[in-house]
Protein backbone atom coordinates (compact mmCIF):
# COMPACT_ATOMS: atom_id res chain seq x y z
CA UNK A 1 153.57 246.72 193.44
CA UNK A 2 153.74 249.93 195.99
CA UNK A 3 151.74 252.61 194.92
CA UNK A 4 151.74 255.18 197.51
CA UNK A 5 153.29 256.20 201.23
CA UNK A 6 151.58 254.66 202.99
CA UNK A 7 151.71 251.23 201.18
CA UNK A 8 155.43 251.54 201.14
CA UNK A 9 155.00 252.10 205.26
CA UNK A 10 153.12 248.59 205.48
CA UNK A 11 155.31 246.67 203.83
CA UNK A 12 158.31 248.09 205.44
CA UNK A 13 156.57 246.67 208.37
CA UNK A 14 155.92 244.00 207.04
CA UNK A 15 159.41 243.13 205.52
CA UNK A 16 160.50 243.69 209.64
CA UNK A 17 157.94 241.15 210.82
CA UNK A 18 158.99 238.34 208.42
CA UNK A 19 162.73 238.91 209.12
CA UNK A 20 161.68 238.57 212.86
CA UNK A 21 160.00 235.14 212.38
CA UNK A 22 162.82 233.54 209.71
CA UNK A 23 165.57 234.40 212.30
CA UNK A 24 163.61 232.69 215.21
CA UNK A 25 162.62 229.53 212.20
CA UNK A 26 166.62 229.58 211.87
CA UNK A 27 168.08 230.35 215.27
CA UNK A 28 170.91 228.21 216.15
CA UNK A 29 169.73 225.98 219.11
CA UNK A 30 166.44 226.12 218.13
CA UNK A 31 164.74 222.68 217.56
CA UNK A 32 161.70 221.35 215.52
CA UNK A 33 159.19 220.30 218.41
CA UNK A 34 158.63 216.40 218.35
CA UNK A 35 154.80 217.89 216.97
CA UNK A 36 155.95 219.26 214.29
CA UNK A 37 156.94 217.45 211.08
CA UNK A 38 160.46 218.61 209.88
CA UNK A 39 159.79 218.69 206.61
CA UNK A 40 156.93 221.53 207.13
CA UNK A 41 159.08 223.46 209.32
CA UNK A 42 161.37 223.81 206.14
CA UNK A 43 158.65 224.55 203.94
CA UNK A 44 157.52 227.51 206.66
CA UNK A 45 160.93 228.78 206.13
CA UNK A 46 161.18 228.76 202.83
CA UNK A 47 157.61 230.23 201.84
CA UNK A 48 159.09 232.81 204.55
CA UNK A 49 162.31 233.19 202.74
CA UNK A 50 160.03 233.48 199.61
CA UNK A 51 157.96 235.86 200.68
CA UNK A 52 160.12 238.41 202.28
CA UNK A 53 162.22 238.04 198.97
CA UNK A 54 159.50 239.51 197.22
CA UNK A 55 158.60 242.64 199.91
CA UNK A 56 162.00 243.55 199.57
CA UNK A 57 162.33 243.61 195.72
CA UNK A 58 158.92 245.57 196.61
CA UNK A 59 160.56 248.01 198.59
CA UNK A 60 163.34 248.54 196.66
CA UNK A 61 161.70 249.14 193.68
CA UNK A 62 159.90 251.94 195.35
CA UNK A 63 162.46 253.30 197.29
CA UNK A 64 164.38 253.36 193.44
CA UNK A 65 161.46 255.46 191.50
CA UNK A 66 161.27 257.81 194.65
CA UNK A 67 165.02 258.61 194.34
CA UNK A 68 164.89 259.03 190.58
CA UNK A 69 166.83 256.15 189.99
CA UNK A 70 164.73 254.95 187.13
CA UNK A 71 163.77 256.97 183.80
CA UNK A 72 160.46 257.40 182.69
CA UNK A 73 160.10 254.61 181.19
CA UNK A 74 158.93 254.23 177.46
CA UNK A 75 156.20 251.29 177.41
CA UNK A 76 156.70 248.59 175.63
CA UNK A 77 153.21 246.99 175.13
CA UNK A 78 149.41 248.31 176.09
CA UNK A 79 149.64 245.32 179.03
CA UNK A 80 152.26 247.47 180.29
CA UNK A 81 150.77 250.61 180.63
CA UNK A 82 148.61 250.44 183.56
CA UNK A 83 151.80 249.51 185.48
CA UNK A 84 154.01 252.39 183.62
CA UNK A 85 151.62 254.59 184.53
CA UNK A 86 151.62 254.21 188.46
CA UNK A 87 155.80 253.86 188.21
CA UNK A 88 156.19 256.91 186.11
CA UNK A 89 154.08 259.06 188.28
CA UNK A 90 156.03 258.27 191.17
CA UNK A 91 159.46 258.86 189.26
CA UNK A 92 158.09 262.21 188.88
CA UNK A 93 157.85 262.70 192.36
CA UNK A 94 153.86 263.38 192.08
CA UNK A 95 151.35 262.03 194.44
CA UNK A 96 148.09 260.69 193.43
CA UNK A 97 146.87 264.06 194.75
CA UNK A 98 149.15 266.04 192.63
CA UNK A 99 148.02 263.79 189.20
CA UNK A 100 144.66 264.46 190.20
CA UNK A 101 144.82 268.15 190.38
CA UNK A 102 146.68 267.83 186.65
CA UNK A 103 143.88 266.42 185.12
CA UNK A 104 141.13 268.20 187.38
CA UNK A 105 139.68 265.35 188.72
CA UNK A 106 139.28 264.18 192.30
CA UNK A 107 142.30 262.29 194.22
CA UNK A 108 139.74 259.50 195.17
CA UNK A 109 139.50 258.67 191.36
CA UNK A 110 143.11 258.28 190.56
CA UNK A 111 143.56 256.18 193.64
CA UNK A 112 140.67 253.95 192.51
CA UNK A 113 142.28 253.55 188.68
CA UNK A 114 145.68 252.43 190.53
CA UNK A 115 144.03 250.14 192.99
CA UNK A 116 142.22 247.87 189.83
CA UNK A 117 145.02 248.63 187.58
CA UNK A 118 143.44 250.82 185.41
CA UNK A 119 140.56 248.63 184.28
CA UNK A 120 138.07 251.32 184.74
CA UNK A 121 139.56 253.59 182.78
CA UNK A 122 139.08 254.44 179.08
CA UNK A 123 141.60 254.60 176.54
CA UNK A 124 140.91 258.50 176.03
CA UNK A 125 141.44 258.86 180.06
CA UNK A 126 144.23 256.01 179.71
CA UNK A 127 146.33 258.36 177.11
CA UNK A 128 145.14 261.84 178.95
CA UNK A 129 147.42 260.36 182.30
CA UNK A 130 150.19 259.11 180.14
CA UNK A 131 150.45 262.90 178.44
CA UNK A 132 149.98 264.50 181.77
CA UNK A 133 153.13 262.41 183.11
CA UNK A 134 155.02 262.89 179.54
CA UNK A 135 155.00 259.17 179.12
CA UNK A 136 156.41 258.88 176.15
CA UNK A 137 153.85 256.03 173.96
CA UNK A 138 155.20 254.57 171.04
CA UNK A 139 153.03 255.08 168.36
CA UNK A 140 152.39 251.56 167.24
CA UNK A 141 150.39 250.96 170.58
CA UNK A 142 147.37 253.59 169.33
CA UNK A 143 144.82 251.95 168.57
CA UNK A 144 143.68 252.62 164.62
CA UNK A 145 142.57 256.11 163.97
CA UNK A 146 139.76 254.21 161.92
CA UNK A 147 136.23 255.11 163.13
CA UNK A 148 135.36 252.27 165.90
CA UNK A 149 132.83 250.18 166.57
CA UNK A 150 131.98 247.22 168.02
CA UNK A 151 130.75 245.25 164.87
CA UNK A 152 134.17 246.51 163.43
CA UNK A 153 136.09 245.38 166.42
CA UNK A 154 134.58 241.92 166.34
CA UNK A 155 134.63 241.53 162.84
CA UNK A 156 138.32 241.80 162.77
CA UNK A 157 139.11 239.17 165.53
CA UNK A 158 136.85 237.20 163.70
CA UNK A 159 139.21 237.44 160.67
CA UNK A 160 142.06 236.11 163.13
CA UNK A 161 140.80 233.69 164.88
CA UNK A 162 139.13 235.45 167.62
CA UNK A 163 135.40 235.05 168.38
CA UNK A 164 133.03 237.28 169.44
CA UNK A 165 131.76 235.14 172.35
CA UNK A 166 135.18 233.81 173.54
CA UNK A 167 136.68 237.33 173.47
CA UNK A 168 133.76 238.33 175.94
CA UNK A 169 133.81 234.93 178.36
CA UNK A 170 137.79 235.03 178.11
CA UNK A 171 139.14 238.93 177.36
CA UNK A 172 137.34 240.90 178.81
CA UNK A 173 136.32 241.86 182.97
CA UNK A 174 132.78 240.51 183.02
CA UNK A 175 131.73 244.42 184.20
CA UNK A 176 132.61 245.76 180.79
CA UNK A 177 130.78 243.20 178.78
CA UNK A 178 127.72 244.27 181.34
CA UNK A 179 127.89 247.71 180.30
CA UNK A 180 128.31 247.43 176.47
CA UNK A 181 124.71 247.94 175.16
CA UNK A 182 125.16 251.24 177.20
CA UNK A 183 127.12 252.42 173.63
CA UNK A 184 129.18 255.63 173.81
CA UNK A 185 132.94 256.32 172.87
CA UNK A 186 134.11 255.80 176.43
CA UNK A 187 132.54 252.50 176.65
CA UNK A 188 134.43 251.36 173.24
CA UNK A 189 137.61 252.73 173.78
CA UNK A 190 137.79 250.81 177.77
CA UNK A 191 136.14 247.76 175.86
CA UNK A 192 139.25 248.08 173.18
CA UNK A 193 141.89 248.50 175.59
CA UNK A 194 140.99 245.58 177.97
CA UNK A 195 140.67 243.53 174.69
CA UNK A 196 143.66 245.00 173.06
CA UNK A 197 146.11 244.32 176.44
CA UNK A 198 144.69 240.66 177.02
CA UNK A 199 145.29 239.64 173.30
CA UNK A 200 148.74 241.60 173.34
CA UNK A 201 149.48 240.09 176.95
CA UNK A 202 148.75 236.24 175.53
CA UNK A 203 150.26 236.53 171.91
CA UNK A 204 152.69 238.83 171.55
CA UNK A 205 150.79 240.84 169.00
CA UNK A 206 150.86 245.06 168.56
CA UNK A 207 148.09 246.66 168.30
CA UNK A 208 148.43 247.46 164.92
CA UNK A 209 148.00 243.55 164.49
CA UNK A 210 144.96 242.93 167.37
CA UNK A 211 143.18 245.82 165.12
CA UNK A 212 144.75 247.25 162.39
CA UNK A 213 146.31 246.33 159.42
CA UNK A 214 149.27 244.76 160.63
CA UNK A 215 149.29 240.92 160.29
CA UNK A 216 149.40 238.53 163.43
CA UNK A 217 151.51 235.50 163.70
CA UNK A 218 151.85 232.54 166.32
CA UNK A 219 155.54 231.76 167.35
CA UNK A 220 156.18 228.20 165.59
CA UNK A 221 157.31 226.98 168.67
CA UNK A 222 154.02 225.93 170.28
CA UNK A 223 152.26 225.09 166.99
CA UNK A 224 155.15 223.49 165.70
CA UNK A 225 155.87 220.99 168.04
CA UNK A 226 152.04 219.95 168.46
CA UNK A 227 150.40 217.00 166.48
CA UNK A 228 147.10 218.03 165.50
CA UNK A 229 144.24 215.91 164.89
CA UNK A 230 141.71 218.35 163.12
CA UNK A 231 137.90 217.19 162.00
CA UNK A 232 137.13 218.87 158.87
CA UNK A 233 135.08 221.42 159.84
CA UNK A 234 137.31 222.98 162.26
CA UNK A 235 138.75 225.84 161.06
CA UNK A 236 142.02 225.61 161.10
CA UNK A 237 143.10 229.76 161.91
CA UNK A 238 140.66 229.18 165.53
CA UNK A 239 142.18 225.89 166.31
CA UNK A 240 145.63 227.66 166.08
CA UNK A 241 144.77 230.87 168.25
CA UNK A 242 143.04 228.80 170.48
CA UNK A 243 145.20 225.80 171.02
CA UNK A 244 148.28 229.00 171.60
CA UNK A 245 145.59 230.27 174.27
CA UNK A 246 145.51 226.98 176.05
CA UNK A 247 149.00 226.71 176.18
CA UNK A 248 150.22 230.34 177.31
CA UNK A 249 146.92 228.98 179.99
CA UNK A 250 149.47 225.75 180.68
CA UNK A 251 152.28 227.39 181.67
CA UNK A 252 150.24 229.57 184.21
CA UNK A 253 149.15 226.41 185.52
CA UNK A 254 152.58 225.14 186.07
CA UNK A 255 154.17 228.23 187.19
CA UNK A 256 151.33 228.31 189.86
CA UNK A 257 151.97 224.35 190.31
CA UNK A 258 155.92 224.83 190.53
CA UNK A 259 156.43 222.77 193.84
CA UNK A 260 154.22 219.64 193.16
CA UNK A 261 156.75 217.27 193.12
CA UNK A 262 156.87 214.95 190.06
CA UNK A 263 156.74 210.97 190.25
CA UNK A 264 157.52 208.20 187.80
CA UNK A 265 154.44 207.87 185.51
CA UNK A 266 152.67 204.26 185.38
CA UNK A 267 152.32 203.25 181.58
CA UNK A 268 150.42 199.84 182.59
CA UNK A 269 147.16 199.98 182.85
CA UNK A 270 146.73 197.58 185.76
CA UNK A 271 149.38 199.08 187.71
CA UNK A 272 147.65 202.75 187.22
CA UNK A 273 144.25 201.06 188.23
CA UNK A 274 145.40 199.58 191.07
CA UNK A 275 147.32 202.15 192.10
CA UNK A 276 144.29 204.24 192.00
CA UNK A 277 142.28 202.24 193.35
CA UNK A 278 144.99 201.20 196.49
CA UNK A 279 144.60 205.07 197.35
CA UNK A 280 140.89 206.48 196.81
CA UNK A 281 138.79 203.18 197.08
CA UNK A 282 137.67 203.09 193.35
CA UNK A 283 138.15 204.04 190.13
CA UNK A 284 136.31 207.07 189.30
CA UNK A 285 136.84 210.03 187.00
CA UNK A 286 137.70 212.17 190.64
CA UNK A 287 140.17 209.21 191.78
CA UNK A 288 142.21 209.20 188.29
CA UNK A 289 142.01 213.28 188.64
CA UNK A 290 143.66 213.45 192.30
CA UNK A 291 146.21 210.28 190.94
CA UNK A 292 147.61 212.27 188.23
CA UNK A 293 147.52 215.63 190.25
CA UNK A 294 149.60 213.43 192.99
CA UNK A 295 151.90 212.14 190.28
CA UNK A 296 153.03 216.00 189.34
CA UNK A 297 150.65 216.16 186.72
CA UNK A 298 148.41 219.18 186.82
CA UNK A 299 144.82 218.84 184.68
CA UNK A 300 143.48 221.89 183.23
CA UNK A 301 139.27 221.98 182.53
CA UNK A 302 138.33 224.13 179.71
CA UNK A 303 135.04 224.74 178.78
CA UNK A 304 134.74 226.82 175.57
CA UNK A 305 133.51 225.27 172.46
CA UNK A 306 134.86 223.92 169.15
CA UNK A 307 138.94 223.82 168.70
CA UNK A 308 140.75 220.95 170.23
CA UNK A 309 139.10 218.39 172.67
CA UNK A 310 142.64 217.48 174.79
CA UNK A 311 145.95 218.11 174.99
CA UNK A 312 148.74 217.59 176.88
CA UNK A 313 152.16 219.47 176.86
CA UNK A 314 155.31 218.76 178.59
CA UNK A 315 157.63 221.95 179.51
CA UNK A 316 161.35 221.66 180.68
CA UNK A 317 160.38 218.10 182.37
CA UNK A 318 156.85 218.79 183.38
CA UNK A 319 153.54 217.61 182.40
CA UNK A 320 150.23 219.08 181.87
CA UNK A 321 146.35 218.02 180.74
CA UNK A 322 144.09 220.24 179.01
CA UNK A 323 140.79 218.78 178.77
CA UNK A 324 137.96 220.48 176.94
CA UNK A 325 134.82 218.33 176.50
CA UNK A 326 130.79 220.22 176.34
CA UNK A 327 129.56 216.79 177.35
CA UNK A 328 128.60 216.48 180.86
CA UNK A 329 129.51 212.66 180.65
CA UNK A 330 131.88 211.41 183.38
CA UNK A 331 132.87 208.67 181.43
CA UNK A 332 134.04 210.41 178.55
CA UNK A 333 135.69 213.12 180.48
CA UNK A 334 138.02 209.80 182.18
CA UNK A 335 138.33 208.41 178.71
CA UNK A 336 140.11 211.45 177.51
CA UNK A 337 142.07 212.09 180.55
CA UNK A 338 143.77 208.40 180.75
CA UNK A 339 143.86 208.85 176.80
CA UNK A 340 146.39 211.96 177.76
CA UNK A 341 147.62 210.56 180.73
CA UNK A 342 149.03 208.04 178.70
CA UNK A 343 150.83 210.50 176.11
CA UNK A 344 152.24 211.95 179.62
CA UNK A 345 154.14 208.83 179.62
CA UNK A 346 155.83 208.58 176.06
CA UNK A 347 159.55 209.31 175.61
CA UNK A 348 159.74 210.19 179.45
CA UNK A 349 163.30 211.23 179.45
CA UNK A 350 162.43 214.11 176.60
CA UNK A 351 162.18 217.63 177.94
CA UNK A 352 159.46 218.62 175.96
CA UNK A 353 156.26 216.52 174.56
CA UNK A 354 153.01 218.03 172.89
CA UNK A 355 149.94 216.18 171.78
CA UNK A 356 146.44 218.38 170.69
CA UNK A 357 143.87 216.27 169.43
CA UNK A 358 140.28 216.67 168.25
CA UNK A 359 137.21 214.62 169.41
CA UNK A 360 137.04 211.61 167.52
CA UNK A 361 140.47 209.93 168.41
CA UNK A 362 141.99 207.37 165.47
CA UNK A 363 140.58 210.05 162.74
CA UNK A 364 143.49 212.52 161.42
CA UNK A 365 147.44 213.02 161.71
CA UNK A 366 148.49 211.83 164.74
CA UNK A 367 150.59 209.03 165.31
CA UNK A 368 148.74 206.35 164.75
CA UNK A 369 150.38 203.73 167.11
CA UNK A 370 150.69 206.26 169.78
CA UNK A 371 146.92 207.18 169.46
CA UNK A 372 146.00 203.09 169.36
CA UNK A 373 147.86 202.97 172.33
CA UNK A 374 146.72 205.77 174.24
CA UNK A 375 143.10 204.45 173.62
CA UNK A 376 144.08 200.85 174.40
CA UNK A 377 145.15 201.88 177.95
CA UNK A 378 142.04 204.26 178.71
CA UNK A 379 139.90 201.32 177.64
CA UNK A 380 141.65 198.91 179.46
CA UNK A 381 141.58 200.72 183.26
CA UNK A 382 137.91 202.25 182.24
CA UNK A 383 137.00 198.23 181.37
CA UNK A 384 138.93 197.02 184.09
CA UNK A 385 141.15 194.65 181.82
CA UNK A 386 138.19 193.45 180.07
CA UNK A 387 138.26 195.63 177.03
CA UNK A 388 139.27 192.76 174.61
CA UNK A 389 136.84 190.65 176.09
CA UNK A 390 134.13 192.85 175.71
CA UNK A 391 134.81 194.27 172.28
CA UNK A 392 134.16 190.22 171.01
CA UNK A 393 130.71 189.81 172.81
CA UNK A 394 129.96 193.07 171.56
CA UNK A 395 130.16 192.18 167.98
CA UNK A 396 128.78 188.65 168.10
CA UNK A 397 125.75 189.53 170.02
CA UNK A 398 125.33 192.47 167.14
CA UNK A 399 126.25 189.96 164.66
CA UNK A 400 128.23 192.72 162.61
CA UNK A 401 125.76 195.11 163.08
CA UNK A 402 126.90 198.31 163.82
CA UNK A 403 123.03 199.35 164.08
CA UNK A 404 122.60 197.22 167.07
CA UNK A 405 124.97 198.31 169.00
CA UNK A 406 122.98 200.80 170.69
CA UNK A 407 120.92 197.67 172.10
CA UNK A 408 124.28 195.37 172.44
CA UNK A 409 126.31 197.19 174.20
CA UNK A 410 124.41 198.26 177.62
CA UNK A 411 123.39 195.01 177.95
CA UNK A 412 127.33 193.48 177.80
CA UNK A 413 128.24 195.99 179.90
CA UNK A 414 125.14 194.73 182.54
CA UNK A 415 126.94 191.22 182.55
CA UNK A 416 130.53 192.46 182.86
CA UNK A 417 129.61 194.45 185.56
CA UNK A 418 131.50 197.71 183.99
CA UNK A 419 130.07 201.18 183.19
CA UNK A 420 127.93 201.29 179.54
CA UNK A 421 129.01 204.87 179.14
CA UNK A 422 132.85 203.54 179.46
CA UNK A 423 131.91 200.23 176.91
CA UNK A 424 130.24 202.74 174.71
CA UNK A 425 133.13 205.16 174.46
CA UNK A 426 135.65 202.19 174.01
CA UNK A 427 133.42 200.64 171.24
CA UNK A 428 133.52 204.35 169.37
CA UNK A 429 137.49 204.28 169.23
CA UNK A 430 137.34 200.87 167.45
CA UNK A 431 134.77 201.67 165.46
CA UNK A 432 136.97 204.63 164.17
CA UNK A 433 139.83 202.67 163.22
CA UNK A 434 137.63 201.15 160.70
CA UNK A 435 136.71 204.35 159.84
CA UNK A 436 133.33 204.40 161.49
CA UNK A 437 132.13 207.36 163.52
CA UNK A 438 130.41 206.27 166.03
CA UNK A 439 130.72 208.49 168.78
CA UNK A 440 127.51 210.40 168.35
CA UNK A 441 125.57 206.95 169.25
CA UNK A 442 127.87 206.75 172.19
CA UNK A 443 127.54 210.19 173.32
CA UNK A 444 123.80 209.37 173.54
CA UNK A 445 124.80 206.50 176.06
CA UNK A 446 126.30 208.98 178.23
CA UNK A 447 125.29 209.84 181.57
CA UNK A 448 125.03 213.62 183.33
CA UNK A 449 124.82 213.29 186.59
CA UNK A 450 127.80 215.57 187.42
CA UNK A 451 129.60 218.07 185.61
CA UNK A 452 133.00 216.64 185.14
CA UNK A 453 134.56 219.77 184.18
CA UNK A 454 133.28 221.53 187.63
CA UNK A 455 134.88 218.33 189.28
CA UNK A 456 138.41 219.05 187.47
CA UNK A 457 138.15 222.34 188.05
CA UNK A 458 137.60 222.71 192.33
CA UNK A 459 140.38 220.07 192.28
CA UNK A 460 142.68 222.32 190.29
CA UNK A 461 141.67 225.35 193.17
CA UNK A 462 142.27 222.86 195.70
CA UNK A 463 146.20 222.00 194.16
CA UNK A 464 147.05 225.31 192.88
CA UNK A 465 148.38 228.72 194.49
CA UNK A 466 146.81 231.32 192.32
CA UNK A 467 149.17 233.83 194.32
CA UNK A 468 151.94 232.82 192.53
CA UNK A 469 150.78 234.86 189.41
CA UNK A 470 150.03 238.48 189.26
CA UNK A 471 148.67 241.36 187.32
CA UNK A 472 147.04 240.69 184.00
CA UNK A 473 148.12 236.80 184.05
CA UNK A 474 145.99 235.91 187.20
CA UNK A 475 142.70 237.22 185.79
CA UNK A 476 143.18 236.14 182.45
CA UNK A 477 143.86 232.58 184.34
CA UNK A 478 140.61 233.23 186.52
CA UNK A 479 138.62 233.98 184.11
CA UNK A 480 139.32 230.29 181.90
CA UNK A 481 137.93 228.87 185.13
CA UNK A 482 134.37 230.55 184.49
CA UNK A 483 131.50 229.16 183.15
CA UNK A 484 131.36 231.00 179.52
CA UNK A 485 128.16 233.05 179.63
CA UNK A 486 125.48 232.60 176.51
């Protein structure tokens, strides 16, 4: 968005420059060098094409609030404001010098506030600007007239679904949480609105609902179509915010993922192994990751605790991962990711698909046959084909014992020449459809060598163009890639 002069100036320029290079990319007798590929030529022109489409709706915009061509707007929700705020001053014909003097503060300050978007700002200064421009807030955006706090604030995300420590990793700029022990008004009304606009921004919710008496709701439409598989001490209000987090997260990822193309997805296990293994050498939790990103299917890492352990959604045709282990285990992290790669291949002519699951797969509501199956093909490409095979030596050698299995199994997976981790996590899933829970033993046959969720994550940095989302959706999207602080 233009702000000022002298912004509007540089892009002017720069809308000049762009239209300079497109009409040489597009000049009639102009041909591709030999050198070049003709397929990235037309990509050059398009991201051109693309980009000067967006200077100009820039420019325009601008050139619309300068001539008075748009009211002062009346904002619809506190995610809006920092952005009402910069158009509605310049509707007014005031320049950040001129705002400045209104509220007797420095120009410097006003252009800093418009340069982060207002994140700096308190709620106090936020609503002092929007009175000095006459920006006309509805009154279900004030926060509760209540006195504030921060044990109050918490408490009453709590109620919702809304934890203290994900609303700091995940909500908030990591500056304010920095600053909170500092106490003061200021620093809980700026702490309120950044928490306030990200909730709003993600779910829809007033602020009368984020923190007041007003009650939330989640639109049916996400939860609804999702098959949950829910351990009995998850609680099932958090599973629901959070799983409606990972999906508005999702369709970020795809919008910023829009021109991966999409390929027919492999539901054999032997043709996805050697597929994977034709093309990176070996079959690795990084080689299935960069397979199913080359296949059109983006992975997401998440990182936060409790809730859902995978997912994957399909929107208007296109698939998406989440995974969301705390284990540092490799071989569990490729276990769940073939698991969902393989519900990325039901009913592929459907527009929409959504699986969310919980750790211990074969325990809950899922389909049952689509779960078996799922966990029949990640065992079979982690196993190499020899899942069957290995299952039976496992129980003979433990004679029915499902004791000595901790002994058995690393020592069948020495002689089959396949991972123990990757034996140990295929003996847990039939162990569960006995109703045994065995994963904790196999969790403790894990490796940690790497951290498979920084692996998924650099190659999701490496595939995706984060400048395809703005404003409050790219940090929000950001911050989900952070390590969650303790």
């Amino acid at each position: 968005m233009i702000k000022n002069d002298r912004q509007y100036r540089i892009t002017k320029a720069a809308v000049t420059k762009f239209e300079n290079g497109l009409r040489q990319l597009t000049a009639e007798g102009v041909q591709t060098p030999p050198s070049i590929d003709p397929v990235i030529r037309r990509a050059e022109r398009e991201a051109l094409k693309s980009q000067l489409d967006d200077l100009r709706s820039e420019v325009r915009q601008y050139e619309d609030l300068v001539a008075g061509k748009v009211g002062i707007l009346d904002v619809g929700s506190l995610a809006d404001l920092p952005q009402a705020l910069v158009q509605t001053r310049i509707a007014s014909g005031l320049s950040q010098k001129e705002l400045a003097d209104r509220l007797g503060i420095k120009e410097q300050q006003i252009q800093r506030y418009e340069a982060t978007d207002y994140q700096q700002a308190s709620l106090a200064r936020l609503l002092e600007i929007s009175s000095a421009l006459h920006l006309n807030v509805r009154k279900d955006l004030l926060l509760p007239t209540k006195a504030r706090s921060f044990g109050r604030v918490f408490s009453r995300l709590q109620d919702i679904g809304l934890g203290k420590d994900f609303v700091l990793n995940r909500l908030v700029p990591r500056d304010q949480v920095a600053v909170i022990a500092d106490g003061g008004n200021e620093v809980v009304d700026r702490l309120l609105f950044s928490i306030t606009r990200s909730v709003s921004h993600i779910f829809g919710w007033t602020a009368a609902a984020v923190l007041g008496e007003d009650r939330p709701w989640l639109d049916g439409g996400v939860l609804g179509a999702a098959r949950f598989k829910v351990a009995e001490n998850v609680e099932h209000k958090t599973l629901e915010v959070y799983t409606f987090y990972a999906h508005f997260l999702a369709l970020l990822l795809l919008k910023a993922t829009e021109d991966i193309p999409k390929h027919p997805i492999p539901t054999d296990p032997g043709d996805f192994c050697q597929a994977v293994v034709d093309r990176y050498g070996s079959m690795t939790f990084r080689s299935a990751l960069l397979y199913c990103w080359d296949l059109g299917i983006p992975v997401l890492p998440l990182s936060d605790s409790g809730a859902f352990h995978g997912a994957c959604w399909r929107v208007e045709g296109r698939n998406v991962i989440v995974l969301k282990q705390k284990t540092k285990s490799l071989a569990r992290w490729l276990f769940d990711l073939l698991h969902e790669f393989r519900h990325a291949g039901e009913d592929p002519d459907s527009p929409s698909h959504s699986v969310v699951e919980n750790a211990n797969y074969g325990i809950g509501e899922l389909d049952v046959d689509a779960e078996e199956e799922a966990s029949l093909f990640a065992g079979e490409v982690t196993l190499r084909g020899k899942s069957e095979e290995l299952t039976a030596l496992c129980v003979s050698r433990s004679q029915g014992s499902i004791e000595r299995l901790k002994t058995v199994v690393p020592k069948v997976a020495s002689d089959g020449g396949v991972d123990p981790a990757a034996l140990a996590n295929y003996m847990a899933f039939r162990l569960s459809l006995q109703g045994e829970n065995w994963w904790g033993a196999a969790t403790n046959l894990q490796g940690s060598k790497d951290n498979p969720w920084e692996v998924a994550r650099d190659v999701l940095l490496e595939r995706t163009d984060l400048s395809k989302l703005s404003g409050l959706d790219r940090e929000l999207f950001v911050q989900a890639l952070k390590e969650p602080k303790s």
